[in-house]
C-alpha atoms as a PDB file:
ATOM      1  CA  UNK A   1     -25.712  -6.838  22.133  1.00  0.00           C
ATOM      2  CA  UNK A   2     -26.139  -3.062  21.500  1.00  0.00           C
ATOM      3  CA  UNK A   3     -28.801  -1.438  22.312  1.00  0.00           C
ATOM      4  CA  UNK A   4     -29.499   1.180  18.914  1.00  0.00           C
ATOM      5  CA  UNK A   5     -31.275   4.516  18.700  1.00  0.00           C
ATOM      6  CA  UNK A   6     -32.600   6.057  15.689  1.00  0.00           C
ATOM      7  CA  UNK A   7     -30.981   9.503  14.381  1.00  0.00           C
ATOM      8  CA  UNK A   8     -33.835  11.253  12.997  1.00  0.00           C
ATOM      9  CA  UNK A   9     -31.945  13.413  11.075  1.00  0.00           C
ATOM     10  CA  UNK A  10     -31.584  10.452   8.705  1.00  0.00           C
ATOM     11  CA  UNK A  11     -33.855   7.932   9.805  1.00  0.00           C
ATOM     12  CA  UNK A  12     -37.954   8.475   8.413  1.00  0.00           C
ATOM     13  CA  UNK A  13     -37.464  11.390   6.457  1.00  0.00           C
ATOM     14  CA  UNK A  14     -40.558  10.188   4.543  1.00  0.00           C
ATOM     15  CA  UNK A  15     -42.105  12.469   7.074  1.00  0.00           C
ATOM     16  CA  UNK A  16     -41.486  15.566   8.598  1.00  0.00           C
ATOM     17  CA  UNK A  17     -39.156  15.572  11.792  1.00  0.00           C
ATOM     18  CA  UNK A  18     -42.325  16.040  14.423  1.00  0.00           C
ATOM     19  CA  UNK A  19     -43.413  12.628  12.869  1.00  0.00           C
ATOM     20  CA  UNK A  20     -40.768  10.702  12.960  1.00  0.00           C
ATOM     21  CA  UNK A  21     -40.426  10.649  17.046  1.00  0.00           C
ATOM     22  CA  UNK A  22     -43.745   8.125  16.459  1.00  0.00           C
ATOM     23  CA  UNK A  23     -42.040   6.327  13.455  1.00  0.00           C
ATOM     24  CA  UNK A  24     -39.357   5.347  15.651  1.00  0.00           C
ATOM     25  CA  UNK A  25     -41.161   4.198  18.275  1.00  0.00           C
ATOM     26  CA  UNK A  26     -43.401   2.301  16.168  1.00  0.00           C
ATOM     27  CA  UNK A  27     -40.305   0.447  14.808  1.00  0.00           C
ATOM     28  CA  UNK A  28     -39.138  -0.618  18.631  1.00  0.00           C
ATOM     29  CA  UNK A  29     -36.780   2.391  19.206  1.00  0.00           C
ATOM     30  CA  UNK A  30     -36.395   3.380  22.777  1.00  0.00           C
ATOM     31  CA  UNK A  31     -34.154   6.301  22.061  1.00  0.00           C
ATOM     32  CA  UNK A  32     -33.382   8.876  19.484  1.00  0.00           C
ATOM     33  CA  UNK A  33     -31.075  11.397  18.513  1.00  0.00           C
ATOM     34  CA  UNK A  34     -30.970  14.514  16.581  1.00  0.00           C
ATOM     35  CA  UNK A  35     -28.149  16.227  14.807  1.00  0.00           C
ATOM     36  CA  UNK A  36     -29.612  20.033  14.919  1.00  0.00           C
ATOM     37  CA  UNK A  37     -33.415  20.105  16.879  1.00  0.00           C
ATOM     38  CA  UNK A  38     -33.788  23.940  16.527  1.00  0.00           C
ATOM     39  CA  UNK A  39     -36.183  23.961  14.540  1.00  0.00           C
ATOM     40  CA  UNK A  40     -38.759  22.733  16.952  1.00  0.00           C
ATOM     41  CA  UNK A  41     -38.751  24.467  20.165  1.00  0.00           C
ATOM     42  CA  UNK A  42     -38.084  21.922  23.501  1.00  0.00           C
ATOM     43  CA  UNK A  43     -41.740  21.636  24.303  1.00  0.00           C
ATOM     44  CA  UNK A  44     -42.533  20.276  20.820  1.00  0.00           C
ATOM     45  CA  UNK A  45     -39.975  17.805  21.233  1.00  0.00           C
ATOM     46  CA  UNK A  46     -40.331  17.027  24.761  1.00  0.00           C
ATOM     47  CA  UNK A  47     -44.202  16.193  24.287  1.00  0.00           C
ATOM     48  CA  UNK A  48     -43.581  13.949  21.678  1.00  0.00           C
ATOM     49  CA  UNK A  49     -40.431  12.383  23.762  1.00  0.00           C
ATOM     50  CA  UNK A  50     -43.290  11.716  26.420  1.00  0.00           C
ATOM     51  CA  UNK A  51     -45.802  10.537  24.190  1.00  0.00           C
ATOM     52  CA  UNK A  52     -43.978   8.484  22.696  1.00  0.00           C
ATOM     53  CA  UNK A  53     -41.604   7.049  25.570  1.00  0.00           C
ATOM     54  CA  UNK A  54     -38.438   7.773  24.109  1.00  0.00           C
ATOM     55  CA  UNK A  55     -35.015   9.295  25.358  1.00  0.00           C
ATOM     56  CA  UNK A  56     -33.419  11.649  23.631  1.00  0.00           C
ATOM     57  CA  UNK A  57     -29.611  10.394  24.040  1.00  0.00           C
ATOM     58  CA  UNK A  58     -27.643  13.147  21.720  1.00  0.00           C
ATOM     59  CA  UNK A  59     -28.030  16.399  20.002  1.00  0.00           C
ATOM     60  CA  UNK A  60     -25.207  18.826  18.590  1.00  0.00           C
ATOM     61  CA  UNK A  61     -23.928  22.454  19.134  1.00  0.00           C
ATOM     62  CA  UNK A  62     -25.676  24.713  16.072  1.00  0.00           C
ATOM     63  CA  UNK A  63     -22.963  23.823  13.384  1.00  0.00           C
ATOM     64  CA  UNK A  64     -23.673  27.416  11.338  1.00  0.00           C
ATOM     65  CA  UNK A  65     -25.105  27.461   7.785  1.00  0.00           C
ATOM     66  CA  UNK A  66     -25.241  24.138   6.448  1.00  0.00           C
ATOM     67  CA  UNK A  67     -27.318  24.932   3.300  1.00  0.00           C
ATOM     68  CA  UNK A  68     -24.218  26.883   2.425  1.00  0.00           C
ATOM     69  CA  UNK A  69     -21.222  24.246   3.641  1.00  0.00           C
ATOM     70  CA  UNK A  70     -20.611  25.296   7.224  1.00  0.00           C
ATOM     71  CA  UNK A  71     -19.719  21.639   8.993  1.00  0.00           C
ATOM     72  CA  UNK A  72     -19.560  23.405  12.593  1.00  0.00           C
ATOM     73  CA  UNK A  73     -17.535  26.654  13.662  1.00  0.00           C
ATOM     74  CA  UNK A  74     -15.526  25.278  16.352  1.00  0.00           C
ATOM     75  CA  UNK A  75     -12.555  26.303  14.655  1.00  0.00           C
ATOM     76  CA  UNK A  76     -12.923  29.687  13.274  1.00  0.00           C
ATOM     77  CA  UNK A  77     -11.284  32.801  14.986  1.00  0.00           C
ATOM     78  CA  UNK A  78     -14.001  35.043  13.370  1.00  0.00           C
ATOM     79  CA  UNK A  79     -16.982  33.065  14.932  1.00  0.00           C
ATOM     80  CA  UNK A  80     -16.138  32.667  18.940  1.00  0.00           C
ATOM     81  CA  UNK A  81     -19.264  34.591  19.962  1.00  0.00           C
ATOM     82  CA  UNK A  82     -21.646  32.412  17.585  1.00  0.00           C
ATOM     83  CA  UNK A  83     -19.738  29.415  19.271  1.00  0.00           C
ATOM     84  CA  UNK A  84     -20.701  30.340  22.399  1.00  0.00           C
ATOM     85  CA  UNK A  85     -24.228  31.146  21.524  1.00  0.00           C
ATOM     86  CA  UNK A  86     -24.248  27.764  20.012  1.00  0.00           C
ATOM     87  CA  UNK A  87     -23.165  26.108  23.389  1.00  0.00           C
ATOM     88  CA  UNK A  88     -25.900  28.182  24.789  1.00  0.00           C
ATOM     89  CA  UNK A  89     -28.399  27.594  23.319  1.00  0.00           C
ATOM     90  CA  UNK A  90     -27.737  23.286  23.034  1.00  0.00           C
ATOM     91  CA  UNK A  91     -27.426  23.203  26.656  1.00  0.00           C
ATOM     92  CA  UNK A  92     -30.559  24.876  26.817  1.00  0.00           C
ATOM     93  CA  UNK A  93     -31.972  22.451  25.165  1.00  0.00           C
ATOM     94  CA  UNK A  94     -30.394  19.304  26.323  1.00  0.00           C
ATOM     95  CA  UNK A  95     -30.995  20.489  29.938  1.00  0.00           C
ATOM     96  CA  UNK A  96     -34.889  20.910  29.744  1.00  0.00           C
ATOM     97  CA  UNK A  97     -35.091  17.407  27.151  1.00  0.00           C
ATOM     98  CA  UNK A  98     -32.575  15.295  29.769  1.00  0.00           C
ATOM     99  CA  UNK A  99     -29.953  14.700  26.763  1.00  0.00           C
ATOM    100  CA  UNK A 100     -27.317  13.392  28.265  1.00  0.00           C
ATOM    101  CA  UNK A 101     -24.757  14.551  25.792  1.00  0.00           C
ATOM    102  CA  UNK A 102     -23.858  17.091  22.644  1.00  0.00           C
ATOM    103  CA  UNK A 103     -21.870  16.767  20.052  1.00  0.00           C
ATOM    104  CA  UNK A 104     -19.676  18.996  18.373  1.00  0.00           C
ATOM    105  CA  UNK A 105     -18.619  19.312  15.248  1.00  0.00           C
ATOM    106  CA  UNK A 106     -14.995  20.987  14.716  1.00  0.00           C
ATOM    107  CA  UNK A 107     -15.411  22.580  11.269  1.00  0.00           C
ATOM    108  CA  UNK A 108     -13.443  23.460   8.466  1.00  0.00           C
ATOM    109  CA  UNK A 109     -11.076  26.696   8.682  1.00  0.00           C
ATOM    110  CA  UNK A 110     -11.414  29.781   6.031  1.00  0.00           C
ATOM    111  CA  UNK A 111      -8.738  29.841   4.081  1.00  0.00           C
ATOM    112  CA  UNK A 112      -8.126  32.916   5.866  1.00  0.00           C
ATOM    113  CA  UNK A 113      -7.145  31.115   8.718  1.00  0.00           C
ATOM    114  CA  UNK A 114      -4.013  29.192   9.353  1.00  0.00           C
ATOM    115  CA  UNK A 115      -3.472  25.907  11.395  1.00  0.00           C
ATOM    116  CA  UNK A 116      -2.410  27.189  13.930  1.00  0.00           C
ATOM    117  CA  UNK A 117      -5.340  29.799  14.443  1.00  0.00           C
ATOM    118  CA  UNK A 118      -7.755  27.009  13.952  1.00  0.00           C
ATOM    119  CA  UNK A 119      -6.334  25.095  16.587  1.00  0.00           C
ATOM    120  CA  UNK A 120      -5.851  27.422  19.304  1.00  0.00           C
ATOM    121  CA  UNK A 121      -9.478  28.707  18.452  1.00  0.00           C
ATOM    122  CA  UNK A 122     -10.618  25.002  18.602  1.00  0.00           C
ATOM    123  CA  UNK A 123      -8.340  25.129  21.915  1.00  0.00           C
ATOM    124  CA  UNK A 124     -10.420  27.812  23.702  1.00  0.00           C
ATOM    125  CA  UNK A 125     -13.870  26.767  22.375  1.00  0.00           C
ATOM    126  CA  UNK A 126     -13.821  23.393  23.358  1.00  0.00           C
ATOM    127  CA  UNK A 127     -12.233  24.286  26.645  1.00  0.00           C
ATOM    128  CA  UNK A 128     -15.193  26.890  27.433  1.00  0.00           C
ATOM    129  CA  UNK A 129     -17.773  23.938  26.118  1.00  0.00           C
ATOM    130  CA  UNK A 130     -16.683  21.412  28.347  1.00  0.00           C
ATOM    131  CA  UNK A 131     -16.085  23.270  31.424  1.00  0.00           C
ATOM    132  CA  UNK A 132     -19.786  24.656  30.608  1.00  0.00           C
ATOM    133  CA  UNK A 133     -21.548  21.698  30.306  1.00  0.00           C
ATOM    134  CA  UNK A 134     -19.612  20.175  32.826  1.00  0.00           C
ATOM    135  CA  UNK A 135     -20.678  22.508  35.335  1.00  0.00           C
ATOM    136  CA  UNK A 136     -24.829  21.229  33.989  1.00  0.00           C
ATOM    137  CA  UNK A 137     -23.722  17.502  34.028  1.00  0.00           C
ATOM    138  CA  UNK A 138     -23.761  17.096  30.216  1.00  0.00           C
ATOM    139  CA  UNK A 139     -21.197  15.321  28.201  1.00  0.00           C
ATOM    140  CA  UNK A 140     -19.350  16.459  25.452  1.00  0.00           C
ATOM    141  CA  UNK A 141     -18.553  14.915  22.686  1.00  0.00           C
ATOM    142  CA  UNK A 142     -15.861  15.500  19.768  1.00  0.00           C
ATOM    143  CA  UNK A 143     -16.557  13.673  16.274  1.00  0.00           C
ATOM    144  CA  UNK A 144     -13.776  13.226  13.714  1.00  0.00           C
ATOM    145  CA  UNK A 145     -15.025  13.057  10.269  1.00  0.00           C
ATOM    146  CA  UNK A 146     -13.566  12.265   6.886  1.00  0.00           C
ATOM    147  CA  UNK A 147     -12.316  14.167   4.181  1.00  0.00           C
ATOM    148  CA  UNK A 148     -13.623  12.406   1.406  1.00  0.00           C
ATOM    149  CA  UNK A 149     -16.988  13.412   2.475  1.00  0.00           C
ATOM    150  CA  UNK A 150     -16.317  16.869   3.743  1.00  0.00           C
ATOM    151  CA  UNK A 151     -12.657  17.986   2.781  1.00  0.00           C
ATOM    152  CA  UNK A 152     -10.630  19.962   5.031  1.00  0.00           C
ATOM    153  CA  UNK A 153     -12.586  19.141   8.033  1.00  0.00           C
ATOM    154  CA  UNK A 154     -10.244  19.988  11.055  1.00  0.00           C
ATOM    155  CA  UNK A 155     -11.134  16.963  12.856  1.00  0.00           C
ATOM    156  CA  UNK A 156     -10.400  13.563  11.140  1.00  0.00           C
ATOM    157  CA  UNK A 157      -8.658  10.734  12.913  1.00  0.00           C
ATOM    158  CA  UNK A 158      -9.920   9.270  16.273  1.00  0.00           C
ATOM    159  CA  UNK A 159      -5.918   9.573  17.567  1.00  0.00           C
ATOM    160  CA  UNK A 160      -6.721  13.439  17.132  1.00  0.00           C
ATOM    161  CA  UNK A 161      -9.361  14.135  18.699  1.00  0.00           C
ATOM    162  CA  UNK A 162      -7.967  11.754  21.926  1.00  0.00           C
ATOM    163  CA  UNK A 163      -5.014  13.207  22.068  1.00  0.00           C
ATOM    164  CA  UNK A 164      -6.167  16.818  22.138  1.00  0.00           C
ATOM    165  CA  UNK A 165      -8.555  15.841  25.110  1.00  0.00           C
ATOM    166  CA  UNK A 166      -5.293  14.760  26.980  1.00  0.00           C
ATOM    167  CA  UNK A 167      -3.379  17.668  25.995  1.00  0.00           C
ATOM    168  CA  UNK A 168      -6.033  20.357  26.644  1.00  0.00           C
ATOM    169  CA  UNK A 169      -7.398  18.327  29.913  1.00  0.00           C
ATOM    170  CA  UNK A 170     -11.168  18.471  28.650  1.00  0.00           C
ATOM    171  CA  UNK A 171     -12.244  16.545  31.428  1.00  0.00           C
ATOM    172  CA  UNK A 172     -15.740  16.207  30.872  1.00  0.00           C
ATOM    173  CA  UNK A 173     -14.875  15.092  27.065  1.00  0.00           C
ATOM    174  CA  UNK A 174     -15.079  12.080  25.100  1.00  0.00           C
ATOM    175  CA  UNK A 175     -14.631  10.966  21.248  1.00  0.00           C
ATOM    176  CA  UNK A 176     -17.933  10.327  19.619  1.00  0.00           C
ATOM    177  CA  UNK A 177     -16.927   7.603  17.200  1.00  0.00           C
ATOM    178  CA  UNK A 178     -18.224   6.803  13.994  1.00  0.00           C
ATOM    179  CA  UNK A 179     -17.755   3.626  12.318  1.00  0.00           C
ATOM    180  CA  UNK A 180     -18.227   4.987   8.807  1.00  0.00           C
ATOM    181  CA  UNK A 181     -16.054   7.960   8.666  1.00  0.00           C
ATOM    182  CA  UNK A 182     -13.477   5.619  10.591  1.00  0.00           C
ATOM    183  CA  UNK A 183     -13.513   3.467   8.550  1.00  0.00           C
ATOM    184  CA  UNK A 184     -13.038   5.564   5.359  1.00  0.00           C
ATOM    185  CA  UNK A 185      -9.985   7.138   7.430  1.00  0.00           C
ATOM    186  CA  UNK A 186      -8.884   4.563   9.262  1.00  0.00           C
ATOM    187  CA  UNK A 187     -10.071   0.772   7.932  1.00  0.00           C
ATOM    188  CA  UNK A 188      -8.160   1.175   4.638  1.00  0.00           C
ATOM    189  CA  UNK A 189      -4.929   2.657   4.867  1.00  0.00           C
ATOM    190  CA  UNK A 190      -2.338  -0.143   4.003  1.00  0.00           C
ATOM    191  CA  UNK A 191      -1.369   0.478   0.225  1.00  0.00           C
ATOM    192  CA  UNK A 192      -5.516   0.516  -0.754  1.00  0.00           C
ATOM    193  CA  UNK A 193      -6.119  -2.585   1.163  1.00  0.00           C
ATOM    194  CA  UNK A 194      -8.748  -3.322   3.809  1.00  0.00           C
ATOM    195  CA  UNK A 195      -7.045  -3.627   7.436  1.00  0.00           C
ATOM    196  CA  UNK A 196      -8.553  -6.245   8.615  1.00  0.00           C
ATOM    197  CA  UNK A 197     -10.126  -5.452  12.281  1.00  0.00           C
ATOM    198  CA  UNK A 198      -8.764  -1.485  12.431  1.00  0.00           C
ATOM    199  CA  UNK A 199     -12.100  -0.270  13.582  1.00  0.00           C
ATOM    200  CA  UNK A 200     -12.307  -2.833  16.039  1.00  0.00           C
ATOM    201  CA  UNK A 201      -8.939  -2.983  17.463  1.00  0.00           C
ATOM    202  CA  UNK A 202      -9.147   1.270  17.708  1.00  0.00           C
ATOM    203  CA  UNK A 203     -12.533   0.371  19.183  1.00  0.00           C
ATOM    204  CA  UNK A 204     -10.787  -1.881  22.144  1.00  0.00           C
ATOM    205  CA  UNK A 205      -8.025   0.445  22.522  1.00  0.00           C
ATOM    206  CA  UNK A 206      -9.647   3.541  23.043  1.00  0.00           C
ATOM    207  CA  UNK A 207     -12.746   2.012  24.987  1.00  0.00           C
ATOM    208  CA  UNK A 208     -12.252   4.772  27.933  1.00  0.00           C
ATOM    209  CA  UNK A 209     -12.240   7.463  25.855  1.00  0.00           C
ATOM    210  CA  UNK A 210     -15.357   6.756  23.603  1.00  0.00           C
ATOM    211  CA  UNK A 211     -18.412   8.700  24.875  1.00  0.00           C
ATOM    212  CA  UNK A 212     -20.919   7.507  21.478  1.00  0.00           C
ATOM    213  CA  UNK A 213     -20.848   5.323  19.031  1.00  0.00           C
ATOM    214  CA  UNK A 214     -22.819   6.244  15.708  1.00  0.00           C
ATOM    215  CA  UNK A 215     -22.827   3.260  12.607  1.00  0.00           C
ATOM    216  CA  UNK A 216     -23.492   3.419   9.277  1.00  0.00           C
ATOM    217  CA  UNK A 217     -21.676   1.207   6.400  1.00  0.00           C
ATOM    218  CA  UNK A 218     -19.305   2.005   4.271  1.00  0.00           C
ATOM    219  CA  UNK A 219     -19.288   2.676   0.836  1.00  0.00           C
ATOM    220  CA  UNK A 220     -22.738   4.614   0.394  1.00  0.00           C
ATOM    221  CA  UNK A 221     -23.306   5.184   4.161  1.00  0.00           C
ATOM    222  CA  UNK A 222     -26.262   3.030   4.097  1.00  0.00           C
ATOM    223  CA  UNK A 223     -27.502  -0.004   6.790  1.00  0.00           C
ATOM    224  CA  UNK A 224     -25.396  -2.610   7.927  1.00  0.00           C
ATOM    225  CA  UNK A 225     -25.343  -5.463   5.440  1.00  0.00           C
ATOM    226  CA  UNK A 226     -24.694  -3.079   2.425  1.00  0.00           C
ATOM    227  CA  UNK A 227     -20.855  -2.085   2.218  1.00  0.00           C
ATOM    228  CA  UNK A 228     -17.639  -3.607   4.096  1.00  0.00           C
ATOM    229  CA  UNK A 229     -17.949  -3.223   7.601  1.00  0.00           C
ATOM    230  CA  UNK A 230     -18.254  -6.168   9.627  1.00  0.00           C
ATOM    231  CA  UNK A 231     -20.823  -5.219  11.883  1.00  0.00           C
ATOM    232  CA  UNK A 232     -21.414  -8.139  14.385  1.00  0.00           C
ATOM    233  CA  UNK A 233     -17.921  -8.505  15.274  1.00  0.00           C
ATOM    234  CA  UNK A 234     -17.886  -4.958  15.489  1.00  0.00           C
ATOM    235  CA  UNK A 235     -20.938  -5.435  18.136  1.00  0.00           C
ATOM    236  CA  UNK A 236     -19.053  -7.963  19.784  1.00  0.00           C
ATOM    237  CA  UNK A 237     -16.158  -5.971  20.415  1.00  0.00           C
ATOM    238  CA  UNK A 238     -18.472  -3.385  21.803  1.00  0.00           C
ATOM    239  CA  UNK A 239     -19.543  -6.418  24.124  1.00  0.00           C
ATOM    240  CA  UNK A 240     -16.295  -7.622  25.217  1.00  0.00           C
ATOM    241  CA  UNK A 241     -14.717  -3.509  25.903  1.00  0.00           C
ATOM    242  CA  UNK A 242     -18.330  -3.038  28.247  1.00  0.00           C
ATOM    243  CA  UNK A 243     -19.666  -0.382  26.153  1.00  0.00           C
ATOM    244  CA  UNK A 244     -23.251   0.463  27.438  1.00  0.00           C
ATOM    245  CA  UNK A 245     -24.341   3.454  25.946  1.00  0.00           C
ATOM    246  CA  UNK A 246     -26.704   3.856  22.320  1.00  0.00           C
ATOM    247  CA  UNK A 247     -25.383   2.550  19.430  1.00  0.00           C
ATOM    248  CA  UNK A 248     -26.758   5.502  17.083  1.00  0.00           C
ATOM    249  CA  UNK A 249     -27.822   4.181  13.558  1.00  0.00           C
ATOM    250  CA  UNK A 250     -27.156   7.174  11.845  1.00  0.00           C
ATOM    251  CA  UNK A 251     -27.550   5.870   7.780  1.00  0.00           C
ATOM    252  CA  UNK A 252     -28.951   7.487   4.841  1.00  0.00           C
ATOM    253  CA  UNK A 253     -31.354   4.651   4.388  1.00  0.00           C
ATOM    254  CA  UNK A 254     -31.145   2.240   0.856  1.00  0.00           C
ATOM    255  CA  UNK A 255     -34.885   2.092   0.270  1.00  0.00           C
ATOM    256  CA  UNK A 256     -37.608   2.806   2.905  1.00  0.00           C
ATOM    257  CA  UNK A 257     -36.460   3.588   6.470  1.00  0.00           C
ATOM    258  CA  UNK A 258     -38.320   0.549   7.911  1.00  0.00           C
ATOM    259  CA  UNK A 259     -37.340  -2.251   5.706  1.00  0.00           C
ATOM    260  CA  UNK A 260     -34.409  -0.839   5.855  1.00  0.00           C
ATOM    261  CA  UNK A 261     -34.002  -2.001   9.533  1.00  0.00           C
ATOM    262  CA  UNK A 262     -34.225  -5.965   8.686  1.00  0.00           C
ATOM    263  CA  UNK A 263     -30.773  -6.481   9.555  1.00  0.00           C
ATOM    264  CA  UNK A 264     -32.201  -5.057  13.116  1.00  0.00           C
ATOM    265  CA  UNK A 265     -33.636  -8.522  13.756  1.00  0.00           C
ATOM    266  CA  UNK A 266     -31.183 -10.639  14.433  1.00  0.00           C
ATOM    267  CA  UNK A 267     -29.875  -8.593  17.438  1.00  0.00           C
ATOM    268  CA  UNK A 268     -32.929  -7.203  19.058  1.00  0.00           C
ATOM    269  CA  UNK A 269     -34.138 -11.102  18.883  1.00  0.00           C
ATOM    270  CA  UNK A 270     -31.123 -12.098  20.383  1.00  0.00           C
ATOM    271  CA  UNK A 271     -31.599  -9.959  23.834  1.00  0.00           C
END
């Protein structure tokens, strides 16, 4: 069975962030992620990593201004020097808190800026980013999301982003997969009807090239147990391909964080 860390980005926002390293541990997490830890500087978080006996298994590059719909600047021509400050400063962080890997998130282009711009901006950036953090034994990871939830996000099928590893030889990259904006992009596609198994079968046949997995369920992007997904053959599937790393619950939670983690029980029993 998986073995799940919190995203506290999501997860116990009934508290600030420096509280919710001890909510998660107090709920049986051994690891934890965080989509953008800048605002607490790496001894904060690495105290309360120690204190509280938790890894920190993923972070990502700054994305830009989110409070005024940035989604990452991967992809925009007028931005490669904040891009690269980004990667600077993540590593920074991810080297000092032993993060073993950092996300990034592709963006949307200005509509200033043409396909092909975006992608031969994307080309460079993510070529710099994974020869960088290469070079510090960090991995990166690429996330496609959907464009229901964020239109005109650059990045938005799991083919994509694999096939642009291959093409550009990113060596030291993987796809960070997410089961709800696959399946929104990916799980429904035949004439409006589910596709029985899609996330699973992409699951098994891109094993190799799946660095994270992050799960939340689809519609709402709530727990398991709450929308369509099939989550425990999903978890077998994870089983049978060998996957090993976190399984990242990374949910907006329906109700409180911690009951929302019943559906929890059944696996972490199960180990």
């Amino acid at each position: 069975m998986p073995r799940f860390s919190a995203n506290l980005s999501l997860l116990f926002t009934e508290v600030p962030l420096l509280e919710r390293f001890r909510e998660a541990a107090s709920s049986g997490f051994k690891a934890v992620e965080i989509q953008f830890p800048y605002e607490l500087d790496i001894d904060t978080i690495s105290d309360q990593l120690q204190r509280y006996d938790l890894q920190l298994d993923l972070i990502n590059f700054p994305a830009g201004d989110w409070q005024t719909g940035d989604r990452g600047i991967a992809c925009d021509p007028n931005r490669k020097q904040e891009f690269i400050d980004a990667v600077d400063q993540a590593t920074s962080y991810a080297k000092a808190l032993q993060c073993p890997q950092i996300n990034c998130l592709a963006g949307i282009p200005p509509e200033s800026v043409d396909q092909d711009q975006a992608l031969s901006t994307l080309r460079e950036n993510l070529q710099y980013a994974d020869q960088k953090l290469g070079q510090d034994g960090i991995r990166l990871n690429i996330e496609a999301i959907n464009t229901e939830d964020v239109p005109g996000f650059f990045l938005h099928h799991s083919d994509q982003v694999v096939a642009l590893i291959q093409q550009w030889g990113l060596s030291n990259s993987y796809l960070q997969y997410d089961a709800y904006h696959m399946q929104i992009m990916e799980g429904a596609l035949m004439e409006g009807a589910l596709i029985e198994g899609a996330l699973i079968e992409t699951i098994r046949r891109l094993s190799d090239k799946i660095g994270h997995i992050q799960i939340a369920d689809t519609p709402g992007r709530h727990q398991p147990g709450t929308g369509t997904i099939d989550f425990p053959n999903l978890f077998k599937a994870l089983d049978i391909v060998g996957y090993t790393g976190w399984v990242a619950l990374e949910y907006n939670p329906l109700g409180e964080t911690k009951s929302s983690l019943d559906w929890m029980n059944a696996y972490v029993k199960s180990q």
